[in-house]
Protein backbone atom coordinates (compact mmCIF):
# COMPACT_ATOMS: atom_id res chain seq x y z
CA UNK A 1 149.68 128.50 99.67
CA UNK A 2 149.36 128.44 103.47
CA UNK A 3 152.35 128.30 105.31
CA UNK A 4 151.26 126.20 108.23
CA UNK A 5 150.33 122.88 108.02
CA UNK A 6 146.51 121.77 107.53
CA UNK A 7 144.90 120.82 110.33
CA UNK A 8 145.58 117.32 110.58
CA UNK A 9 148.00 116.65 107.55
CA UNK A 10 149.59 113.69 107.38
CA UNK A 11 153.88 113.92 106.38
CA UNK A 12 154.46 111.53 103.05
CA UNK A 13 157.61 110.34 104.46
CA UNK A 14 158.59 109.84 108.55
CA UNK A 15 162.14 109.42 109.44
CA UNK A 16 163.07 107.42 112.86
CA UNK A 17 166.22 107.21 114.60
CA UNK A 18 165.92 104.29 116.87
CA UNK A 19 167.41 105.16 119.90
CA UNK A 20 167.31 103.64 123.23
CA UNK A 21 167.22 99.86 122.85
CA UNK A 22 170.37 99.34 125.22
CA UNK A 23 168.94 101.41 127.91
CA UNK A 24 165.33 99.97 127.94
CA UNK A 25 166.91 96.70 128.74
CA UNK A 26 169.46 97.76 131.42
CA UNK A 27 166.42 99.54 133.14
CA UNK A 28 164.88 95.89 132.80
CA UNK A 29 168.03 94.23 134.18
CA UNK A 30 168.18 92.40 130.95
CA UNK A 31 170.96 91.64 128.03
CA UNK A 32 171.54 93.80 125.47
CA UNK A 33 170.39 91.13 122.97
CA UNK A 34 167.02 91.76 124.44
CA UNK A 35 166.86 94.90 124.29
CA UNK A 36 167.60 95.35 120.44
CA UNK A 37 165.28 92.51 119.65
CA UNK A 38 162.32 94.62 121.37
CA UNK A 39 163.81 97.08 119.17
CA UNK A 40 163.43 94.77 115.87
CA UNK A 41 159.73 93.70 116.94
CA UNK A 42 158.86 97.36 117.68
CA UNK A 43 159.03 98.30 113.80
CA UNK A 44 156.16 96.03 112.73
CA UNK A 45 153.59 97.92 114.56
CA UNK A 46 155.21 101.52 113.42
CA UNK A 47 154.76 100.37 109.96
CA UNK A 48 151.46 99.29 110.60
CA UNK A 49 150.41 102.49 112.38
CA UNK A 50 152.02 104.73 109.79
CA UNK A 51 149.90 102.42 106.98
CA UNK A 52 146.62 103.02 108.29
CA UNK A 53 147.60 107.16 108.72
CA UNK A 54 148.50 107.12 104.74
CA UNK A 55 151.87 107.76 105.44
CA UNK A 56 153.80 106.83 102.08
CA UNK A 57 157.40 106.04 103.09
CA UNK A 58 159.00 105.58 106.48
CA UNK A 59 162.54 105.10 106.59
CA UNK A 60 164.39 103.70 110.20
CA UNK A 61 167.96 104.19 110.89
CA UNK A 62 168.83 100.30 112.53
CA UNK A 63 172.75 100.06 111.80
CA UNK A 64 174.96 103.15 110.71
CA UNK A 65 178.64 102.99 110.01
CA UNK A 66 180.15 104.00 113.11
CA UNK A 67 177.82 101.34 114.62
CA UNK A 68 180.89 98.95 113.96
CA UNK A 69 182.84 100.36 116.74
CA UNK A 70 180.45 98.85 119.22
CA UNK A 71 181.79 95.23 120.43
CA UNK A 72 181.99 92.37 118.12
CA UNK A 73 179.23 90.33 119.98
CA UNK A 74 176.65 93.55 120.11
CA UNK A 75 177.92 94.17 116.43
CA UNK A 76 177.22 89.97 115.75
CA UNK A 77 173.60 90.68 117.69
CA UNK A 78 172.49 93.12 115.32
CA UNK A 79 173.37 91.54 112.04
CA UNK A 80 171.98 88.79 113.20
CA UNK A 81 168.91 90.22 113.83
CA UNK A 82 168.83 92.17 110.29
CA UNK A 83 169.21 88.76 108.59
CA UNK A 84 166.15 87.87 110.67
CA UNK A 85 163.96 90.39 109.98
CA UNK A 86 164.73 89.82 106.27
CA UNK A 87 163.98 86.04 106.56
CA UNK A 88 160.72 86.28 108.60
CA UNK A 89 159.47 90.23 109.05
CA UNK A 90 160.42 91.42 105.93
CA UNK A 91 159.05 88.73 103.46
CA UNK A 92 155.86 88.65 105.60
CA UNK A 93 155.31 92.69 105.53
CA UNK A 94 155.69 91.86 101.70
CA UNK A 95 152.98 90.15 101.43
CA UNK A 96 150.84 92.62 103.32
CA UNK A 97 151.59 95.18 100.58
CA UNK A 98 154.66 96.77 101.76
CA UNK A 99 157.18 97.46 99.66
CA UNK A 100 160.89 97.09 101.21
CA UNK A 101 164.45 99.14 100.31
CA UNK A 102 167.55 98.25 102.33
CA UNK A 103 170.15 101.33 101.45
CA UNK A 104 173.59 101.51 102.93
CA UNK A 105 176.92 99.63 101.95
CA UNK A 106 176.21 96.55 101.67
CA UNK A 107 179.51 95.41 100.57
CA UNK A 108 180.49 93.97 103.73
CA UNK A 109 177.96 91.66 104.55
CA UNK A 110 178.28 87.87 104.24
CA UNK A 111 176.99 86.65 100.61
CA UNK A 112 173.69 85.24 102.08
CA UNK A 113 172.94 88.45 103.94
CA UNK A 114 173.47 90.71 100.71
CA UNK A 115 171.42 87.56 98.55
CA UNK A 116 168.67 88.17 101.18
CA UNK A 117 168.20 91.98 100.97
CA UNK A 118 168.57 91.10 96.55
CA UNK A 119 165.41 88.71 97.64
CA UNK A 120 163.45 91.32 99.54
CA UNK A 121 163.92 93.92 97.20
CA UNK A 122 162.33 91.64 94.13
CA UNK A 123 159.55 90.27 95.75
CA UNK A 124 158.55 93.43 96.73
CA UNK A 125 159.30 95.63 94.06
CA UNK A 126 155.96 96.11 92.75
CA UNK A 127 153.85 96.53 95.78
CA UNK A 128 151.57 99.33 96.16
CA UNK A 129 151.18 99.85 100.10
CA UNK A 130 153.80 101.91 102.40
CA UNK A 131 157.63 101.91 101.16
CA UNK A 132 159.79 100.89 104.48
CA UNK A 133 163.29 101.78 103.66
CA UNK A 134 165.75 100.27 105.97
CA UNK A 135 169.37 101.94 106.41
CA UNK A 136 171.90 99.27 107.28
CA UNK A 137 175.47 100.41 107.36
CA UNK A 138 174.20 103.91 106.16
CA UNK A 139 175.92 107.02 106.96
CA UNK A 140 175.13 110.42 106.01
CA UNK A 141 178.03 112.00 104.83
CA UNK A 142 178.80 108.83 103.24
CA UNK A 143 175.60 108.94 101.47
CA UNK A 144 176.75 112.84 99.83
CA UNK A 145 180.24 111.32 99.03
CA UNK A 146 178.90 108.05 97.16
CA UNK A 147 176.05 110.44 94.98
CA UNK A 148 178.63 112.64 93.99
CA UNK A 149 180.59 109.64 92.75
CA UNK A 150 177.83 108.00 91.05
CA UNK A 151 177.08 111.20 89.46
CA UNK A 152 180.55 111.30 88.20
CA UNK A 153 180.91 107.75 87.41
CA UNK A 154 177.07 108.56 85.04
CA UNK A 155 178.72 111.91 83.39
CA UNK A 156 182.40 111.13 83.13
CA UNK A 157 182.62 113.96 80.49
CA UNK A 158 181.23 116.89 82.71
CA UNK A 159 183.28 118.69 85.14
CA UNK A 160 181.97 119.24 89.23
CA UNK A 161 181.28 122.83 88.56
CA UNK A 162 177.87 121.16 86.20
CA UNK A 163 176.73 119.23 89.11
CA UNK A 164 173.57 120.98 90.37
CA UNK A 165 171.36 119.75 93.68
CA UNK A 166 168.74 117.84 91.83
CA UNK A 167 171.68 115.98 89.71
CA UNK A 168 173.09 115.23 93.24
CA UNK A 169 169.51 114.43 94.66
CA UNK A 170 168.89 111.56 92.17
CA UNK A 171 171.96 109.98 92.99
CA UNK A 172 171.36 109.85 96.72
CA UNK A 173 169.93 106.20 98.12
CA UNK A 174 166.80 107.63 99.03
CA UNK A 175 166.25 109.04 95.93
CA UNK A 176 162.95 107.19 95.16
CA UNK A 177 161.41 109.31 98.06
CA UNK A 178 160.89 112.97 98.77
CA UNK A 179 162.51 114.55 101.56
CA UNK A 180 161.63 113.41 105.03
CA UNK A 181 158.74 115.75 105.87
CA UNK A 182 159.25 114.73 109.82
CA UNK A 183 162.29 113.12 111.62
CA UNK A 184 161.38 111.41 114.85
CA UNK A 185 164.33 110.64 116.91
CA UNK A 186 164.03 108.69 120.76
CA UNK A 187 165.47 107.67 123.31
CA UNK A 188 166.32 111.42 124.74
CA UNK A 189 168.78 112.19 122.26
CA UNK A 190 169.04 115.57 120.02
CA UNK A 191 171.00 114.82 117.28
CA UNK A 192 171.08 113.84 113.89
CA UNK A 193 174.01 111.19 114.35
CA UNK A 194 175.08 111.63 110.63
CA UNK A 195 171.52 110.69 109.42
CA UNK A 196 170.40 111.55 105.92
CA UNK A 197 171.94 114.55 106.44
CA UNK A 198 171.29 116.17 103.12
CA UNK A 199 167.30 114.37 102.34
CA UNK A 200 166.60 116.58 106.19
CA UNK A 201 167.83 120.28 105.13
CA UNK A 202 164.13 121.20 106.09
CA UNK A 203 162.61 118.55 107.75
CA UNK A 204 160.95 119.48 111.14
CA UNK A 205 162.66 117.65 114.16
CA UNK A 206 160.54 115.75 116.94
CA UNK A 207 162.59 114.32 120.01
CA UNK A 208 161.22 112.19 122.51
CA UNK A 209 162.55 110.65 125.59
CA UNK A 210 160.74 107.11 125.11
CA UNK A 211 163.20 104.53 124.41
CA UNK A 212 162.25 103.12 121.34
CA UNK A 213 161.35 99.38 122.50
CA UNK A 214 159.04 101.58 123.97
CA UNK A 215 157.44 103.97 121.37
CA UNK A 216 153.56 103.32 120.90
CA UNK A 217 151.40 104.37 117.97
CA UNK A 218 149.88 107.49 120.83
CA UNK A 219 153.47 108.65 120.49
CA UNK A 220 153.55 108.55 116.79
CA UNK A 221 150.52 110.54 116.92
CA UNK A 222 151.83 113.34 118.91
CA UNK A 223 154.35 113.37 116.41
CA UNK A 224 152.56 114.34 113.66
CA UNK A 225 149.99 116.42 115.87
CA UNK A 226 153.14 118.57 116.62
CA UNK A 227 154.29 118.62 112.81
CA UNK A 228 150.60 120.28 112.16
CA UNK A 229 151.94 122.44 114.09
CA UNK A 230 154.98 123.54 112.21
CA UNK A 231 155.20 126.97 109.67
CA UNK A 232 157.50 125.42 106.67
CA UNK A 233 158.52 128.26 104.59
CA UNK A 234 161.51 126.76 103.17
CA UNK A 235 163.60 129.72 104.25
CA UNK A 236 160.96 131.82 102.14
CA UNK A 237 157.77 133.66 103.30
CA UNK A 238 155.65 130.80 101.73
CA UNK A 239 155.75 126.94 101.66
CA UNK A 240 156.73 125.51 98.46
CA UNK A 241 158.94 122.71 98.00
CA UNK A 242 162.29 122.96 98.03
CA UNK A 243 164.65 122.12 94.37
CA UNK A 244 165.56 118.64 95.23
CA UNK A 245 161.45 118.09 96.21
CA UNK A 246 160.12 117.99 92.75
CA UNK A 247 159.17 114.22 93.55
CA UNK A 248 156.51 115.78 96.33
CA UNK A 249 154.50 116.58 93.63
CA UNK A 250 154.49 113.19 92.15
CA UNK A 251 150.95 111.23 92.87
């Protein structure tokens, strides 16, 4: 198997960190409100764009856990604005084929938030199109931590020193995906901000300094332009997928 990518090859699953809302809207002399509700609208037309490319699953990082540090009005603004996008963006993406996951901790959301995301998940279960998995609350290390304690919780009888890295894999809450192939992160940033830290183990990192209100579909496509450009050998002198990838060869 080649090691570089085909010309032109299109990643299964894209991974965004959307950065930059609160800047984009101070360099607009507007509220911070603003800004993260250019942030909410820009998804739609990512989804859309990544759709029509064949791209399979596309998750976005909008809330993580150390997100509840932030003020309690900026902290209000953005659940607000997840409840909307469930109400209105989410249901209508549904009916366009998408199918939606929301993965985090949910557990402390209001009951009609948590009903909502129950809703979404339902009515969309059994969609064909793109799979848009949304990480509310989500952290990455929290994400290892919570596996290893479903795994546990499903094998009471088996000792840690049994768990392997595709037990641990299928206990992850991305787990109905393969491995982020690409990771876009922008609004100038070069971090991983404890972001699916073990699905991106070899995922191939893009950073760009548009703020995400915004990122256009041209910058999506130099995205994946420069991930044709990537050698993946998986730490080996081929590409092959990696242990916890078997689903990449799922149709």
């Amino acid at each position: 198997m080649l090691s570089r990518n085909e010309p032109g090859e299109i990643p299964r699953h894209i991974a965004v960190i959307m950065d930059g809302n609160r800047r984009w809207a101070q360099r607009r002399g507007l509220s911070t409100f603003a800004g993260h509700y250019a942030g909410a609208r820009r998804i739609r037309a990512v989804v859309e764009s990544c759709a029509d490319l064949g791209v399979e699953f596309l998750t976005v990082f909008a809330f993580s856990t150390e997100n509840w540090k932030r003020s309690r009005t900026e902290v209000s603004v953005l659940l607000g604005l997840l409840r909307r996008y469930l109400e209105v963006d989410a249901k209508d993406l549904g009916r366009h084929g998408v199918r939606l996951k929301i993965v985090g901790n949910h557990s402390l959301f209001d009951a009609s938030t948590q009903n909502l995301i129950r809703e979404v998940h339902a009515s969309t279960e059994n969609n064909k199109g793109l799979t848009l998995i949304i990480a509310v609350n989500y952290g990455g290390r929290g994400d290892i931590l919570q596996a290893a304690k479903s795994w546990q919780a499903a094998h009471p009888q088996l000792g840690f020193d049994s768990l392997t890295e595709t037990d641990l894999s299928a206990h992850i809450v991305t787990a109905l995906a393969p491995s982020p192939q690409l990771l876009i992160r922008t609004g100038g940033e070069s971090r991983l901000s404890n972001f699916l830290l073990w699905q991106l183990a070899y995922t191939e990192l893009f950073f760009t300094d548009v703020l995400w209100p915004a990122f256009t579909p041209a910058v999506l496509d130099q995205a994946i332009a420069w991930y044709g450009t990537c050698d993946r050998r998986f730490g080996g002198s081929s590409s092959f997928p990696s242990v916890s990838d078997s689903s990449l060869k799922a149709s």
